[in-house]
C-alpha atoms as a PDB file:
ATOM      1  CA  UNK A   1      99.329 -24.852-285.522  1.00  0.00           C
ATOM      2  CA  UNK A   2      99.678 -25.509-281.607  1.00  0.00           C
ATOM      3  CA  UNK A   3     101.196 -28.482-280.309  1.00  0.00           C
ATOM      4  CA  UNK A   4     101.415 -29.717-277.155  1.00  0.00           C
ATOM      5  CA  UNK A   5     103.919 -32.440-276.210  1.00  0.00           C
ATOM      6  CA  UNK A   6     103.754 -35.478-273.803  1.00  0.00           C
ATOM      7  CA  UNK A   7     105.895 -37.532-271.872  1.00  0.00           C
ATOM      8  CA  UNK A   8     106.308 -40.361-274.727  1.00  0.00           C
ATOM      9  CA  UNK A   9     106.731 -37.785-277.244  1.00  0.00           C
ATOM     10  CA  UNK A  10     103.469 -38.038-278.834  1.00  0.00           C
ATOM     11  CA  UNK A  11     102.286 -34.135-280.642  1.00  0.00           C
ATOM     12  CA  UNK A  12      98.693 -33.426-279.445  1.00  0.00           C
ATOM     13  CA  UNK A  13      97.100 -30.952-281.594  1.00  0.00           C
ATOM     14  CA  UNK A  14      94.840 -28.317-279.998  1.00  0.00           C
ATOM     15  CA  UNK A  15      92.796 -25.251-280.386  1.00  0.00           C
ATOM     16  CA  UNK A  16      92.487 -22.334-278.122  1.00  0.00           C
ATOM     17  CA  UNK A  17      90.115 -19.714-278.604  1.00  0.00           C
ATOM     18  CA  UNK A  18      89.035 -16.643-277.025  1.00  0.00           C
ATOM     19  CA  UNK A  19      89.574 -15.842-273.236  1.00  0.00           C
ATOM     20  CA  UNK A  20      88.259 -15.973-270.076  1.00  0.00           C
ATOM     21  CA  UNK A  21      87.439 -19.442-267.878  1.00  0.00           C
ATOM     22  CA  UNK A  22      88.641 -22.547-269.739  1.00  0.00           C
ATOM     23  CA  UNK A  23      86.254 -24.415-271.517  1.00  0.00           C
ATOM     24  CA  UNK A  24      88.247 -27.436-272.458  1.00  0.00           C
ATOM     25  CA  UNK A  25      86.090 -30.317-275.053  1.00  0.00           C
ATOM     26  CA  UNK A  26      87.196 -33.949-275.161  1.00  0.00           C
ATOM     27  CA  UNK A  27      85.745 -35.161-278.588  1.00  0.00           C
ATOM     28  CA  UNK A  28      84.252 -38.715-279.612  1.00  0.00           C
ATOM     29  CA  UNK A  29      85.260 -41.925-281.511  1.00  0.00           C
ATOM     30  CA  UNK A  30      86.526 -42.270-284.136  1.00  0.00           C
ATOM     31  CA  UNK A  31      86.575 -38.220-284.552  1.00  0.00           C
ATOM     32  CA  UNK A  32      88.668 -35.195-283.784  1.00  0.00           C
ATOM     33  CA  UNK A  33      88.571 -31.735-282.019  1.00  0.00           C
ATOM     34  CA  UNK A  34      86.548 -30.478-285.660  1.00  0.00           C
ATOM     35  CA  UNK A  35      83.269 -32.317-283.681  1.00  0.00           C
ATOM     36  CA  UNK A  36      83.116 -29.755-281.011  1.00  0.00           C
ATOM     37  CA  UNK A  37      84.029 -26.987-283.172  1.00  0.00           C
ATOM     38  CA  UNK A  38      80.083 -25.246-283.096  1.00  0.00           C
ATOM     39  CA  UNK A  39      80.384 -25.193-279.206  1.00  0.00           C
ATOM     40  CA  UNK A  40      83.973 -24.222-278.936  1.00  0.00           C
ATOM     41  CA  UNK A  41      82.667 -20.836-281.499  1.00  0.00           C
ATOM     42  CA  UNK A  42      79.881 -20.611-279.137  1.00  0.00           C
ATOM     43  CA  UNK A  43      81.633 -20.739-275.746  1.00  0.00           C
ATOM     44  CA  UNK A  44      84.347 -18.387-277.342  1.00  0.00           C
ATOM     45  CA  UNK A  45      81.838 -15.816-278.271  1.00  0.00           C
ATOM     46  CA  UNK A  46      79.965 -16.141-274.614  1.00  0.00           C
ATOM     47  CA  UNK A  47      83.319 -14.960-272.676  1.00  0.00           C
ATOM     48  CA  UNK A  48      84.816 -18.082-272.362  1.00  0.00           C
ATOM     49  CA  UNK A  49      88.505 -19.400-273.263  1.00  0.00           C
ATOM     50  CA  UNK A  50      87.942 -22.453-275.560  1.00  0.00           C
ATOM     51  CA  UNK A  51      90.811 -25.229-276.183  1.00  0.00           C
ATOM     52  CA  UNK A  52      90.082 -28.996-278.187  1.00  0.00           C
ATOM     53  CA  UNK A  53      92.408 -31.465-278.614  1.00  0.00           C
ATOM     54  CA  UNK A  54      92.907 -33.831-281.329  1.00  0.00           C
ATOM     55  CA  UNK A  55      93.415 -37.345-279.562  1.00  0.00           C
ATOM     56  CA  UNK A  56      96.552 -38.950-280.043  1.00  0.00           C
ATOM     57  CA  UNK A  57      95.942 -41.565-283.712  1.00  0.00           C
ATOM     58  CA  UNK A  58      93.798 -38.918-285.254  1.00  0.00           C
ATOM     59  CA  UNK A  59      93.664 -35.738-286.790  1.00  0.00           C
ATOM     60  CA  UNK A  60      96.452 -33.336-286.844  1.00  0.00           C
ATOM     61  CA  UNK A  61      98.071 -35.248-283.604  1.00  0.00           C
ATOM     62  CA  UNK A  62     100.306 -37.598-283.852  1.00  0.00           C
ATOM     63  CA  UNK A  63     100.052 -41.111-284.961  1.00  0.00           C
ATOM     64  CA  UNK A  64     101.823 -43.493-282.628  1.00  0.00           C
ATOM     65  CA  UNK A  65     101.617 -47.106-282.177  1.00  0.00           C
ATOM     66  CA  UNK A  66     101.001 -47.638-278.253  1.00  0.00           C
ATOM     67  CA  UNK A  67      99.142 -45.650-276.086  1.00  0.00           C
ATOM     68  CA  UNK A  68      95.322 -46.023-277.268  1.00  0.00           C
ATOM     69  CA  UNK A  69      93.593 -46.025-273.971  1.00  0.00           C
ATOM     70  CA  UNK A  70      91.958 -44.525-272.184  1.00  0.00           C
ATOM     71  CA  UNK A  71      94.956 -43.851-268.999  1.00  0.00           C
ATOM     72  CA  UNK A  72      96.833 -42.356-271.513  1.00  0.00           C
ATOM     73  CA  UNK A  73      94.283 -40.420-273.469  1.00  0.00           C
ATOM     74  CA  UNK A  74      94.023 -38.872-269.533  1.00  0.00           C
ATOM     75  CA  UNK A  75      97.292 -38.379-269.118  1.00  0.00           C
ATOM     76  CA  UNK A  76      97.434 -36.826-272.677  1.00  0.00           C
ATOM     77  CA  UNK A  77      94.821 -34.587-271.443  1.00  0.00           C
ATOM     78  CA  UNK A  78      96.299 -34.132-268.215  1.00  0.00           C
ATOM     79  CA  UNK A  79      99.417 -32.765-270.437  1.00  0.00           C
ATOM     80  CA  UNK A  80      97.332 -30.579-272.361  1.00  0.00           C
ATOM     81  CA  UNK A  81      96.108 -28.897-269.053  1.00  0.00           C
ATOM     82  CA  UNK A  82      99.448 -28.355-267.615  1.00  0.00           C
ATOM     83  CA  UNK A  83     100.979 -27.487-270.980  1.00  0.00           C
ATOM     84  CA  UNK A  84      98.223 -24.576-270.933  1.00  0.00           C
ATOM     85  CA  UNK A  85      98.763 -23.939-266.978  1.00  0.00           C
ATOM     86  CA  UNK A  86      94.416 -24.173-267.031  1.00  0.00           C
ATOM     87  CA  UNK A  87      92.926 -23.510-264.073  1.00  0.00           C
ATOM     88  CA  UNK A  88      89.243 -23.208-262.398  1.00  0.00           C
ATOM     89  CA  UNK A  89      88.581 -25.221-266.086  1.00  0.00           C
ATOM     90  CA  UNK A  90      85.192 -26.882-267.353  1.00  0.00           C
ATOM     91  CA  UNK A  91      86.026 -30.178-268.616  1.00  0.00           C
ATOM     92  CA  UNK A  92      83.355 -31.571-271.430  1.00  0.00           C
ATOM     93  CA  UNK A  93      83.547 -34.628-272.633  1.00  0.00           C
ATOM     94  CA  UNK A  94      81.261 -36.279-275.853  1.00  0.00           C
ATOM     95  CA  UNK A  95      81.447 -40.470-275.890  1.00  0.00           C
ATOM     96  CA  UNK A  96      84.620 -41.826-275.632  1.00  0.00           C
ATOM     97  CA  UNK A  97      85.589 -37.953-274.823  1.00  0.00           C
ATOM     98  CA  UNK A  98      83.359 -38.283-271.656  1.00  0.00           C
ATOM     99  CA  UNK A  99      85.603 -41.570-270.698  1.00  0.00           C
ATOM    100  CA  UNK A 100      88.693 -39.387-271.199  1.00  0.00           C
ATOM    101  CA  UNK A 101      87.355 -36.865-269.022  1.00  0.00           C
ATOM    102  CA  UNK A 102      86.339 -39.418-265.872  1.00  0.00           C
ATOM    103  CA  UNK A 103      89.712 -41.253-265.817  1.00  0.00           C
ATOM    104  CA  UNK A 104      91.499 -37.543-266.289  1.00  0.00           C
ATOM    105  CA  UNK A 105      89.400 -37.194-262.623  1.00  0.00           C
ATOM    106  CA  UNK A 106      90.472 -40.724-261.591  1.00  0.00           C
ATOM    107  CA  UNK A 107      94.285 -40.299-261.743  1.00  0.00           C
ATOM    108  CA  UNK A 108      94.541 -36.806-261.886  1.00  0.00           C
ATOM    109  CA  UNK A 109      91.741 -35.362-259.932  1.00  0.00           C
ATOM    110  CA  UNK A 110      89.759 -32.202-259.501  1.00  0.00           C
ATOM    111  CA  UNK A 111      92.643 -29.273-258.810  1.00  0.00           C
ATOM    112  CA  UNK A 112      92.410 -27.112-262.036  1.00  0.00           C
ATOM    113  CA  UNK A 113      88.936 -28.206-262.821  1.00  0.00           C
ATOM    114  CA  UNK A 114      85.714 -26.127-261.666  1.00  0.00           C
ATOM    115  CA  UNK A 115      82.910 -28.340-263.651  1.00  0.00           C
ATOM    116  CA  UNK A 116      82.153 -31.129-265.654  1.00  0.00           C
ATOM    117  CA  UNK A 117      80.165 -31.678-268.695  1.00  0.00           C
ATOM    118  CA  UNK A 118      79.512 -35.721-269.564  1.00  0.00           C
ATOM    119  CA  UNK A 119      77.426 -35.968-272.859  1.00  0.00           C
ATOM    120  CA  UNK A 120      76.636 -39.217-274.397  1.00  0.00           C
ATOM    121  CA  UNK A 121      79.125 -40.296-272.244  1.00  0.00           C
ATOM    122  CA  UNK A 122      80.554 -43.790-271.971  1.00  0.00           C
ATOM    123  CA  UNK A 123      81.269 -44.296-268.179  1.00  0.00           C
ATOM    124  CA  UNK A 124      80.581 -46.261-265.980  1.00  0.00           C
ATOM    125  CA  UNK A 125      81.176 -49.533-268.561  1.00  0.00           C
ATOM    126  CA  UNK A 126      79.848 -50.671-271.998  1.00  0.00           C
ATOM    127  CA  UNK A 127      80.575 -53.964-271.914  1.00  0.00           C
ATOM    128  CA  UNK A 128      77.976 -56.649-270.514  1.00  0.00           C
ATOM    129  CA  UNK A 129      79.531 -58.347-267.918  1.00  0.00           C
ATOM    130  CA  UNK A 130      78.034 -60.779-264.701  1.00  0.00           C
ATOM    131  CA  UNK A 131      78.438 -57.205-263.083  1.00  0.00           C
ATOM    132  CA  UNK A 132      76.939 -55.198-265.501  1.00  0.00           C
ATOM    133  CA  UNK A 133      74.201 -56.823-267.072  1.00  0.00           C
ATOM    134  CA  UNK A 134      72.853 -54.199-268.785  1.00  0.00           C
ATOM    135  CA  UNK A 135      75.849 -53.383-270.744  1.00  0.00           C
ATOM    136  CA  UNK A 136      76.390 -54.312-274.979  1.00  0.00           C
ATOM    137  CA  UNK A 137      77.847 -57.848-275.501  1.00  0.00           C
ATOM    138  CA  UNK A 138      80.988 -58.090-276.802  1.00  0.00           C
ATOM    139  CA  UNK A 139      79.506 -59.432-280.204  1.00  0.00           C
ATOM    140  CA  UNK A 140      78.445 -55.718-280.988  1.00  0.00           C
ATOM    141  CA  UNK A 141      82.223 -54.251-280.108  1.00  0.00           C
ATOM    142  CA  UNK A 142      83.333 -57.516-282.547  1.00  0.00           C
ATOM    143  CA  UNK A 143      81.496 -56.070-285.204  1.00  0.00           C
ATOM    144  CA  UNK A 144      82.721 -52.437-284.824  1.00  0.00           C
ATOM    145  CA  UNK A 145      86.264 -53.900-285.106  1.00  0.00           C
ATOM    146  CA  UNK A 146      85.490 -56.547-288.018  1.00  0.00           C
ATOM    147  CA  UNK A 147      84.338 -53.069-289.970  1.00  0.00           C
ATOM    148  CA  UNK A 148      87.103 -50.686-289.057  1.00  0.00           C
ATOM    149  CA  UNK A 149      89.584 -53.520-290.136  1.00  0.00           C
ATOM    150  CA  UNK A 150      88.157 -54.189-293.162  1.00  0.00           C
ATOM    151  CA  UNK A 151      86.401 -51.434-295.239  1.00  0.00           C
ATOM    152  CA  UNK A 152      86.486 -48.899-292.499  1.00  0.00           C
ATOM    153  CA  UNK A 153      85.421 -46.124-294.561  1.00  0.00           C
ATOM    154  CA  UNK A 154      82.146 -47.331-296.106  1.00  0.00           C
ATOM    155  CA  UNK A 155      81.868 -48.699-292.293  1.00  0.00           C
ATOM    156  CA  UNK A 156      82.012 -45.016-291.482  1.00  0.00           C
ATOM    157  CA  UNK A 157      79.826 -43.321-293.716  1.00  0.00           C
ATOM    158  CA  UNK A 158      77.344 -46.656-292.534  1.00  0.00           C
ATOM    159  CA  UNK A 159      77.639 -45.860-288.792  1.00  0.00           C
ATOM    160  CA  UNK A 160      76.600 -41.848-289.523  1.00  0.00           C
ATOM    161  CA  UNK A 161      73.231 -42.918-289.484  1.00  0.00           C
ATOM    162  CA  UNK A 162      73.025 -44.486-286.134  1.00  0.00           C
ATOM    163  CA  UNK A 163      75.632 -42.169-284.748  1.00  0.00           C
ATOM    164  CA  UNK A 164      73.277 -39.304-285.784  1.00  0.00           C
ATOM    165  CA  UNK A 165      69.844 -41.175-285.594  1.00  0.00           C
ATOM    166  CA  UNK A 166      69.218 -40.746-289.256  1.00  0.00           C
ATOM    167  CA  UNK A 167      68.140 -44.396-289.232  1.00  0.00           C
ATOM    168  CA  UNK A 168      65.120 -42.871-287.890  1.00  0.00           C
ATOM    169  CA  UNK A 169      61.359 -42.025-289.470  1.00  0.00           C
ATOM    170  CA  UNK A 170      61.326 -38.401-289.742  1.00  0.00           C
ATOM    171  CA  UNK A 171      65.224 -37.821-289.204  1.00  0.00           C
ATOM    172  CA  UNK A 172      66.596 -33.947-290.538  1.00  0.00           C
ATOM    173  CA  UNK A 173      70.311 -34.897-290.700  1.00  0.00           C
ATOM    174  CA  UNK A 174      71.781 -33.501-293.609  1.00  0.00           C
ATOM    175  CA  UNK A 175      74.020 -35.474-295.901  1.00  0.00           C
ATOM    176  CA  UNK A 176      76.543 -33.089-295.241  1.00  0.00           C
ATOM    177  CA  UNK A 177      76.879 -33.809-291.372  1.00  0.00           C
ATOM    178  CA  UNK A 178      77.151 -37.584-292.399  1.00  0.00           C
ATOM    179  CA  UNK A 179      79.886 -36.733-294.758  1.00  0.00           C
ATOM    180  CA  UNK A 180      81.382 -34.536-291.743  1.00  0.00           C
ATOM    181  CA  UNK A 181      81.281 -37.643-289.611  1.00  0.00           C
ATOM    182  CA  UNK A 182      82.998 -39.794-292.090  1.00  0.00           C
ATOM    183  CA  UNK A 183      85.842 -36.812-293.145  1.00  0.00           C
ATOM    184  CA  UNK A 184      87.391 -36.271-289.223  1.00  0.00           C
ATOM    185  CA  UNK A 185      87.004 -40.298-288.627  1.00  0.00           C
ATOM    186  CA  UNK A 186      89.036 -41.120-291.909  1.00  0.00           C
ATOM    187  CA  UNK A 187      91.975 -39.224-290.581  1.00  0.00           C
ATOM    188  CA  UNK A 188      92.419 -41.319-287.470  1.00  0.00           C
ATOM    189  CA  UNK A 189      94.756 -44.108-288.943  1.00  0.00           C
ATOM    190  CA  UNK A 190      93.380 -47.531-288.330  1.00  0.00           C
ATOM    191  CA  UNK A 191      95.348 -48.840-285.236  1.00  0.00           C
ATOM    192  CA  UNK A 192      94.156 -46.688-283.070  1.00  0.00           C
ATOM    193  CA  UNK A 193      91.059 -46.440-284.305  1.00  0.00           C
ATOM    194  CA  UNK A 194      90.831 -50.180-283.665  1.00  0.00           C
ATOM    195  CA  UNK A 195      92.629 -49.942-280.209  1.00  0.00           C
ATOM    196  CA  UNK A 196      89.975 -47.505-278.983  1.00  0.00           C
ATOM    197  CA  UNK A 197      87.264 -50.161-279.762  1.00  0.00           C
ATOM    198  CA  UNK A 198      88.675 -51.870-276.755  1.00  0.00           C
ATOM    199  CA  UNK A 199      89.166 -49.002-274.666  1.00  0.00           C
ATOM    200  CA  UNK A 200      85.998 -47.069-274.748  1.00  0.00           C
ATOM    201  CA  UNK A 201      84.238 -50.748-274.368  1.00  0.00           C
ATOM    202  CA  UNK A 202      86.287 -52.380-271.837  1.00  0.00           C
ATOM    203  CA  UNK A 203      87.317 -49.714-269.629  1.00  0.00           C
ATOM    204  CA  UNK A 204      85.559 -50.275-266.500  1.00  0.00           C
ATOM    205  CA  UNK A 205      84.952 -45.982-265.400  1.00  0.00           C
ATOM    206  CA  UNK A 206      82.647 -46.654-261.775  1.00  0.00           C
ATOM    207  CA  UNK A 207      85.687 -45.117-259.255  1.00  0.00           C
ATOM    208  CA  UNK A 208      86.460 -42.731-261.785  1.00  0.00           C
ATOM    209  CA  UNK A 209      83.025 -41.160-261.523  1.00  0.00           C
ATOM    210  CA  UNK A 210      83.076 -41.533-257.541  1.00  0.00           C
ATOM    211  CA  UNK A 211      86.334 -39.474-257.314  1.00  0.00           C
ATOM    212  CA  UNK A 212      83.916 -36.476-259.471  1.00  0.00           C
ATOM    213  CA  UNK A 213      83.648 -34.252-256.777  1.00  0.00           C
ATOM    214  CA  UNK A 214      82.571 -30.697-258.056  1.00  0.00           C
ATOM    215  CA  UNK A 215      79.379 -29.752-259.763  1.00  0.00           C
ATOM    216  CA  UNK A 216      78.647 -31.978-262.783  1.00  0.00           C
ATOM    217  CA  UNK A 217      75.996 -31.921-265.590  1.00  0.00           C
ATOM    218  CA  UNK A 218      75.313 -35.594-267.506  1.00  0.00           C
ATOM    219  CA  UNK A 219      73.621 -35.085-270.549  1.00  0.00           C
ATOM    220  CA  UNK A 220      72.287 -37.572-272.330  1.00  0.00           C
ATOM    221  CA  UNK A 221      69.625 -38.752-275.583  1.00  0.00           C
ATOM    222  CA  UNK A 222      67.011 -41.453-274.839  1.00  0.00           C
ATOM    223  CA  UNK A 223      67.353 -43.014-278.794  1.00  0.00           C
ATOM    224  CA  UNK A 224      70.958 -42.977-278.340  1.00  0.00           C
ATOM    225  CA  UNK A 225      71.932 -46.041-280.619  1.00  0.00           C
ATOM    226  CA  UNK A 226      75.678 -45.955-279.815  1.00  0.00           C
ATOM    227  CA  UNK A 227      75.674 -45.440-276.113  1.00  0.00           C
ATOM    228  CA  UNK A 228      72.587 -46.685-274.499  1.00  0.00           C
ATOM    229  CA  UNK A 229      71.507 -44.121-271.696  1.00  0.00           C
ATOM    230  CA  UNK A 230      70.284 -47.383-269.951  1.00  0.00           C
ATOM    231  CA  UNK A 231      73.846 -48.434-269.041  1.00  0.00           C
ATOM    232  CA  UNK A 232      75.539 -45.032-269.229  1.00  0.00           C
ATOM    233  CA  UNK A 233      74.078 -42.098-267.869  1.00  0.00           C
ATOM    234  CA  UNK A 234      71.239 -43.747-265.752  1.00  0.00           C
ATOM    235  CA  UNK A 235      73.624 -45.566-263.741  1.00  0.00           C
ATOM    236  CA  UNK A 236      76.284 -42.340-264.001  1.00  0.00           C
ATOM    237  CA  UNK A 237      74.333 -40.435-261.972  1.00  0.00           C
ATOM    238  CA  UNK A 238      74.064 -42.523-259.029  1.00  0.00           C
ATOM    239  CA  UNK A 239      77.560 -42.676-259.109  1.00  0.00           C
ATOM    240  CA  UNK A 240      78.405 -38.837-259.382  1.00  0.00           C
ATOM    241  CA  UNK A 241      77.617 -37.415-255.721  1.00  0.00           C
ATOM    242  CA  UNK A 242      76.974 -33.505-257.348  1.00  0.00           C
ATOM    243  CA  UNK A 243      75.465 -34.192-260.203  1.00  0.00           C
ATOM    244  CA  UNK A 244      72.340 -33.458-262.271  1.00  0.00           C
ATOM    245  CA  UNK A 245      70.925 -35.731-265.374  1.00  0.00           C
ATOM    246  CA  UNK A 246      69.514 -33.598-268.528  1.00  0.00           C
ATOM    247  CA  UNK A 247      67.650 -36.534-271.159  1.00  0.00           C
ATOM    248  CA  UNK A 248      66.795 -35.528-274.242  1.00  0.00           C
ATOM    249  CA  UNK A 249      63.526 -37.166-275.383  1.00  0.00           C
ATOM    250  CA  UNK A 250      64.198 -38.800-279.109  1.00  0.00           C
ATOM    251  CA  UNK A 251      67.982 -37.594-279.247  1.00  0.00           C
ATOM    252  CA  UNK A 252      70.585 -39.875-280.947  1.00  0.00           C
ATOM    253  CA  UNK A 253      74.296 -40.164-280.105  1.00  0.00           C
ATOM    254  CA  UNK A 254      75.517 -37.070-282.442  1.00  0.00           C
ATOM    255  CA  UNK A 255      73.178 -34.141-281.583  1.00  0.00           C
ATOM    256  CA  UNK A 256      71.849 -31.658-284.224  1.00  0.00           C
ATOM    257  CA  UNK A 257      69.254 -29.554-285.161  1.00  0.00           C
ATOM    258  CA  UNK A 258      66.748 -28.990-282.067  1.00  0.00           C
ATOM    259  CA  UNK A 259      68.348 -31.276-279.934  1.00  0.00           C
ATOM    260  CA  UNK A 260      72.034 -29.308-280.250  1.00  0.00           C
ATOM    261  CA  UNK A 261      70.420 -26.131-279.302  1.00  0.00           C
ATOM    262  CA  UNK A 262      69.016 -27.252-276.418  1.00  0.00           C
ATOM    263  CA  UNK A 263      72.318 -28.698-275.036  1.00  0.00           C
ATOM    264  CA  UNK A 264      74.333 -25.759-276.599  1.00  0.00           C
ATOM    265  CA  UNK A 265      71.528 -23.555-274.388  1.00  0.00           C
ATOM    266  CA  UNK A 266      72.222 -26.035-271.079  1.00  0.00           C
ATOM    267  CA  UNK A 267      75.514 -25.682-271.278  1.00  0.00           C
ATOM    268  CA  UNK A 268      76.102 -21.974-271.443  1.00  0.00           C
ATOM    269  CA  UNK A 269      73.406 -22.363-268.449  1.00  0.00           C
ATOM    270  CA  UNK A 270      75.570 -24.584-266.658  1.00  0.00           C
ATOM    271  CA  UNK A 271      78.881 -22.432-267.458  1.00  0.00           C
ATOM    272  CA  UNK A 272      77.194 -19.438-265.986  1.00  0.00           C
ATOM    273  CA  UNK A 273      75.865 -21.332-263.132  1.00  0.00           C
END
């Protein structure tokens, strides 16, 4: 397996497949590179070089006890990157992946990277504040962490139906990708898991997206109960100065079916473009 290492020691985990342009895919919470693994086949297969991480607490990376934010998940990335030597890369980031992306921007800015890719994103802020008043409150982020600290993985296999939308009349999601959801999220060992609560809520992402300065597609469902587009992407895009918003009528958090082939289809667009 490859391994990249960063400055505090910490083993990052990645896949690299295929050549051509870097297509590098920053993955959700509470899961690992495995989520992306459909578009990294189909960006390989298109021409394209395609490298995942798993984020530092989870996966095959390494477990340790400080570091689960999001600064560091960027400068993890930002190791990943240079470990690699990427250049003229696409950056695409899913959720908490998409946060990991913008601060990656923020501190380390736009050098080796050609595009970005924000879907479901959680920038600029989830957390209602005076600021942001049409964020979550922090009574929903309480709950997240009152479940991952106490039966986290029955809390998992619970949250697969918002995360995909199979809460909804009519859903198609199969058992299976439920059980997918809950496999990759019960390898991330609980502290960080609970530390990223904090950091994908709290983190506070509006200069990050200002300092986004080359061609950027935000993606984004309309049903998405996990990241409301209200508070995410519709106020991304103002932020973004060369960007373009794609919304998904009816899509949850976790695409499939119809609503992955559509962004698997905008993407390769926006690759080629």
């Amino acid at each position: 397996m490859s391994y990249c290492t960063t400055k505090d020691g910490t083993e990052i985990f990645y896949k690299d497949w295929g050549s051509g342009q870097p297509v590098v895919f920053s993955h959700g919470w509470p899961l690992t590179a495995d989520a992306w693994d459909p578009q990294l086949k189909l960006v390989a297969d298109a021409g394209y070089r395609a490298i995942a991480h798993d984020r530092r607490g989870g996966g095959r990376s390494s477990q340790p006890w400080e570091g689960n934010d999001l600064t560091t998940y960027a400068d993890d990335l930002a190791a990943l990157i240079e470990h690699l030597d990427l250049r003229d890369a696409v950056l695409v980031g899913h959720s908490t992946g998409g946060g990991e992306v913008t601060r990656y921007i923020g501190r380390h800015g736009t050098a080796r990277v050609a595009k970005v890719v924000l879907l479901s994103a959680i920038p600029p802020l989830m957390l209602r504040t005076e600021a942001n008043p049409g964020g979550l409150p922090r009574s929903v982020f309480d709950a997240i962490r009152a479940g991952v600290a106490g039966d986290r993985s029955q809390y998992y296999k619970d949250l697969s139906a918002a995360f995909y939308g199979a809460n909804r009349p009519g859903s198609t999601v199969s058992a299976g990708k439920r059980d997918e959801f809950w496999l990759q999220s019960m390898t991330v060992g609980i502290k960080s898991a609970y530390d990223c609560i904090a950091a994908f809520s709290e983190t506070d992402l509006t200069e990050d997206l200002r300092a986004i300065d080359v061609p950027t597609l935000i993606a984004h469902g309309d049903d998405d109960q996990i990241v409301p587009i209200v508070a995410a992407a519709r106020k991304s895009i103002d932020l973004v100065p060369n960007a373009t918003l794609k919304v998904y009528p009816g899509a949850p958090h976790g695409l499939t079916g119809d609503h992955e082939r559509e962004f698997n289809a905008d993407l390769l667009a926006f690759l080629a473009g």
